[in-house]
C-alpha atoms as a PDB file:
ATOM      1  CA  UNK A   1      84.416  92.775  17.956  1.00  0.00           C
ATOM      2  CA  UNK A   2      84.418  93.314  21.970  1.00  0.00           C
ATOM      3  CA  UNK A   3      83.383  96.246  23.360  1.00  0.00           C
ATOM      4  CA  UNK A   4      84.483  97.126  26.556  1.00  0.00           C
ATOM      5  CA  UNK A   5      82.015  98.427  29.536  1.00  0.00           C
ATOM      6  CA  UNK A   6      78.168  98.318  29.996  1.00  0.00           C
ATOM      7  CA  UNK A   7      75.716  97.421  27.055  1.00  0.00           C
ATOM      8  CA  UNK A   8      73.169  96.654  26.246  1.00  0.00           C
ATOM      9  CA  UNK A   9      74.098  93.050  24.065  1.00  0.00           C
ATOM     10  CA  UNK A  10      74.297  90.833  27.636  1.00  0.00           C
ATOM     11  CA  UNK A  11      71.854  90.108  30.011  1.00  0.00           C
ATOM     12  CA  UNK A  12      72.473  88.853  33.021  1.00  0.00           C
ATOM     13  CA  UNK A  13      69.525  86.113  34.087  1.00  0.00           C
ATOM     14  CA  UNK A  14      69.224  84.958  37.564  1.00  0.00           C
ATOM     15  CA  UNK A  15      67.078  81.637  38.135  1.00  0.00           C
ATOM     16  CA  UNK A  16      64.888  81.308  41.385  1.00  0.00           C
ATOM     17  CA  UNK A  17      63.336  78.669  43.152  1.00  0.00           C
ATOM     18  CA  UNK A  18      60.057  78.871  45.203  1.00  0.00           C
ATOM     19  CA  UNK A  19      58.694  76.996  48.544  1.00  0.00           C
ATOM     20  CA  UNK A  20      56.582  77.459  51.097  1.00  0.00           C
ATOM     21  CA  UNK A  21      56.596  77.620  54.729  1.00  0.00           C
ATOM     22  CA  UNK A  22      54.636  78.146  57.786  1.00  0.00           C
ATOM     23  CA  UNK A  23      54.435  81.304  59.573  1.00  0.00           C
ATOM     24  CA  UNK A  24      55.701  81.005  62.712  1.00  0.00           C
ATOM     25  CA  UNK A  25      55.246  84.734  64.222  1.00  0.00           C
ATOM     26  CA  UNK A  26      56.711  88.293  63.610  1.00  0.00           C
ATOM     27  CA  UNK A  27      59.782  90.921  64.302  1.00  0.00           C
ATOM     28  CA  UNK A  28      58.798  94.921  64.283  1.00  0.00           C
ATOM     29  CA  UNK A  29      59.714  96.751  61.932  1.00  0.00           C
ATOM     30  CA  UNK A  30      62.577  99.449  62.504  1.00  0.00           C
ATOM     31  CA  UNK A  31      62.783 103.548  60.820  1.00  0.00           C
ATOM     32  CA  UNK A  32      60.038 103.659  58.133  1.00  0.00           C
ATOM     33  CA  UNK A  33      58.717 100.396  59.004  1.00  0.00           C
ATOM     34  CA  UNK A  34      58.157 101.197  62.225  1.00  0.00           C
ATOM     35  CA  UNK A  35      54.960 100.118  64.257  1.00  0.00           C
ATOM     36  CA  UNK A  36      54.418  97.486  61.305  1.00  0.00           C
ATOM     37  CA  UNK A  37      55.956  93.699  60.928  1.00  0.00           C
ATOM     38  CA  UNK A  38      59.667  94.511  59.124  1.00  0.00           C
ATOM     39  CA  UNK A  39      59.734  90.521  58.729  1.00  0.00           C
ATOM     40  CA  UNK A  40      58.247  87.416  59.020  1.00  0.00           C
ATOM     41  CA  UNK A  41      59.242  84.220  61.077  1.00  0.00           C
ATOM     42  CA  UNK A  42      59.189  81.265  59.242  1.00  0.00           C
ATOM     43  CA  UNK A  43      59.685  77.294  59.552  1.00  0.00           C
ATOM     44  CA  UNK A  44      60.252  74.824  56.472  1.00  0.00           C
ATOM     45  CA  UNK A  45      58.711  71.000  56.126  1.00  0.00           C
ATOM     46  CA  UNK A  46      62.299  69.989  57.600  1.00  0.00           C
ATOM     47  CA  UNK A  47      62.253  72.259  60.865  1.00  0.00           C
ATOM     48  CA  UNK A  48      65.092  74.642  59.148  1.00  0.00           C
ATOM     49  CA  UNK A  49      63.529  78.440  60.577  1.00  0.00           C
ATOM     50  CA  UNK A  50      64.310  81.466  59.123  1.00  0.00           C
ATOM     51  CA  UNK A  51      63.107  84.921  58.361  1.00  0.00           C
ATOM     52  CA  UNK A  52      61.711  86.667  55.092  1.00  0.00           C
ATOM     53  CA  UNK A  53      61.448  90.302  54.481  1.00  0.00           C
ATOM     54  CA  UNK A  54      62.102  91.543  51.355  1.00  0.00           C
ATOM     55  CA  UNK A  55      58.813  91.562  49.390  1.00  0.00           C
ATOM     56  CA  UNK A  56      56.503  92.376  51.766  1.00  0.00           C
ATOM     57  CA  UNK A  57      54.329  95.533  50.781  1.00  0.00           C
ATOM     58  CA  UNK A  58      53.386  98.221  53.074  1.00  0.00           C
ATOM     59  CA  UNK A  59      49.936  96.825  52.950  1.00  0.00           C
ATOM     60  CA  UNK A  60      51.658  93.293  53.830  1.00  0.00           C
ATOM     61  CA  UNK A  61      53.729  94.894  56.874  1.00  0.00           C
ATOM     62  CA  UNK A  62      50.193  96.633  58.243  1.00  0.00           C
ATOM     63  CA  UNK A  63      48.212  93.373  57.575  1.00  0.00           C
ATOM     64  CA  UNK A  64      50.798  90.539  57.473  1.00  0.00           C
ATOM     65  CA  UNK A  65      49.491  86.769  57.056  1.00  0.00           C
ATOM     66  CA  UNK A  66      47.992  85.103  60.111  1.00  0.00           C
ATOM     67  CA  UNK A  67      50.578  82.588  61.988  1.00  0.00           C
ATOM     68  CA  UNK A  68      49.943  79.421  60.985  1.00  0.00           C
ATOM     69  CA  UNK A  69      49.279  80.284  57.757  1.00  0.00           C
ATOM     70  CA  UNK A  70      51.213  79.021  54.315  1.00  0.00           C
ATOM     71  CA  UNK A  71      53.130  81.391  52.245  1.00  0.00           C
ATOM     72  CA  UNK A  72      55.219  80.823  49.452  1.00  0.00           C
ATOM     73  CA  UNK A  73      58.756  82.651  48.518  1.00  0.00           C
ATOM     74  CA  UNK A  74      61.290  82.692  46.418  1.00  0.00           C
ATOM     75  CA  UNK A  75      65.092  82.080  46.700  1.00  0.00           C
ATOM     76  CA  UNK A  76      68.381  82.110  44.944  1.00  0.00           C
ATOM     77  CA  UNK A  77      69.948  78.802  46.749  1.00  0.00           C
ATOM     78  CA  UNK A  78      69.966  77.047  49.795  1.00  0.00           C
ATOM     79  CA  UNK A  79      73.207  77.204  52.329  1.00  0.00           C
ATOM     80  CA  UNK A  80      74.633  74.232  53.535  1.00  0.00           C
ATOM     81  CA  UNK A  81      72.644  74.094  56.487  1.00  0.00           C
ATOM     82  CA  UNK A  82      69.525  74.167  54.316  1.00  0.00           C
ATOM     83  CA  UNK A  83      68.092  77.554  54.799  1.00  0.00           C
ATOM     84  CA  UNK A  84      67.351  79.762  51.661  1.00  0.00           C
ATOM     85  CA  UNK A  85      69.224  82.668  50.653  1.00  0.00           C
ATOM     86  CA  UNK A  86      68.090  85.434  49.375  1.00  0.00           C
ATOM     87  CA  UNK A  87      63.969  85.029  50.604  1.00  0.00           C
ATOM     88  CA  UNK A  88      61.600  86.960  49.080  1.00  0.00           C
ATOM     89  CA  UNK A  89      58.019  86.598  49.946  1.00  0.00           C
ATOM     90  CA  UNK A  90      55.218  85.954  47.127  1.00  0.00           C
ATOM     91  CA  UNK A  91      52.548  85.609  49.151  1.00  0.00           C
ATOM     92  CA  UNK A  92      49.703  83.596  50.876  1.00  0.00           C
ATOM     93  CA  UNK A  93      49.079  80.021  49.909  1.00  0.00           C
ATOM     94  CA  UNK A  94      45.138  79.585  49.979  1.00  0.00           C
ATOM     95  CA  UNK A  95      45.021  76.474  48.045  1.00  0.00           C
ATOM     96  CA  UNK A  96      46.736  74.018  50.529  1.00  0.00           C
ATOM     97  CA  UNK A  97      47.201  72.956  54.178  1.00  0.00           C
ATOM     98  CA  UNK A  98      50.774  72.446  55.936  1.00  0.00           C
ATOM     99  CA  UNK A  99      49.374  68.756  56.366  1.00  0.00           C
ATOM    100  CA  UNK A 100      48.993  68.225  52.868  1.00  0.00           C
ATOM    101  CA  UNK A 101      51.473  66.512  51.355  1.00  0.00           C
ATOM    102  CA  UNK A 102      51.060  67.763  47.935  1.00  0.00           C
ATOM    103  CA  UNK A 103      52.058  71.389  48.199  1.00  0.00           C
ATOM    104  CA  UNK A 104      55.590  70.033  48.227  1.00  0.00           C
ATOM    105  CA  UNK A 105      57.013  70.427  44.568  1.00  0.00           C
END
C-alpha cells in the first residue's frame, strides 16, 4: 500500500567523505559573525584551495586554528575540478604533520 506525502517509513541517508587540509589564512565574518573569522582558507595535498565555513562554532570563529595547521572536514563530493562540495569543518588534526604521508586515507 503507498501512501502519499511525508512519513515517517523512508529515510533519506546521505554518505560523506572526510580529508584534511592546510590552513592557509582567514575571511571576516559578515552580520552576526562579525569581528570573528566567517571562514577558513584552505589548500588540499594537490594545490586545489578552497574555503570551509559551515561547522565552525562561535568558539571556533573567536579562536579559529592557527595557519599552518591541519584540519579535517567533511564533504558530499568533489566537482570536476577537484574541490569538495559541501565542506564542513570537523576540526583540528593534532595527530599528524602536512609532511606526513600517512594522514592521507
Amino acid at each position: 500500500y503507498y501512501r502519499g506525502g511525508r512519513n515517517g517509513t523512508l529515510l533519506k541517508v546521505k554518505s560523506f567523505d572526510d580529508e584534511e587540509a592546510m590552513v592557509l589564512g582567514y575571511i571576516p565574518g559578515k552580520g552576526k559573525f562579525n569581528r570573528m573569522v566567517g571562514s577558513l582558507q584552505v589548500v588540499l595535498r594537490n594545490g586545489k584551495k578552497f574555503m570551509i565555513g559551515s561547522g565552525l562554532s562561535e568558539t571556533d570563529r573567536k579562536n579559529p586554528p592557527a595557519i599552518g595547521s591541519i584540519i579535517t572536514f567533511k564533504f558530499q563530493e568533489k566537482t570536476e575540478d577537484g574541490i569538495p562540495r559541501f565542506p564542513t569543518y570537523i576540526g583540528p588534526r593534532v595527530d599528524a604533520s602536512w609532511k606526513d604521508k600517512n594522514t592521507d586515507k
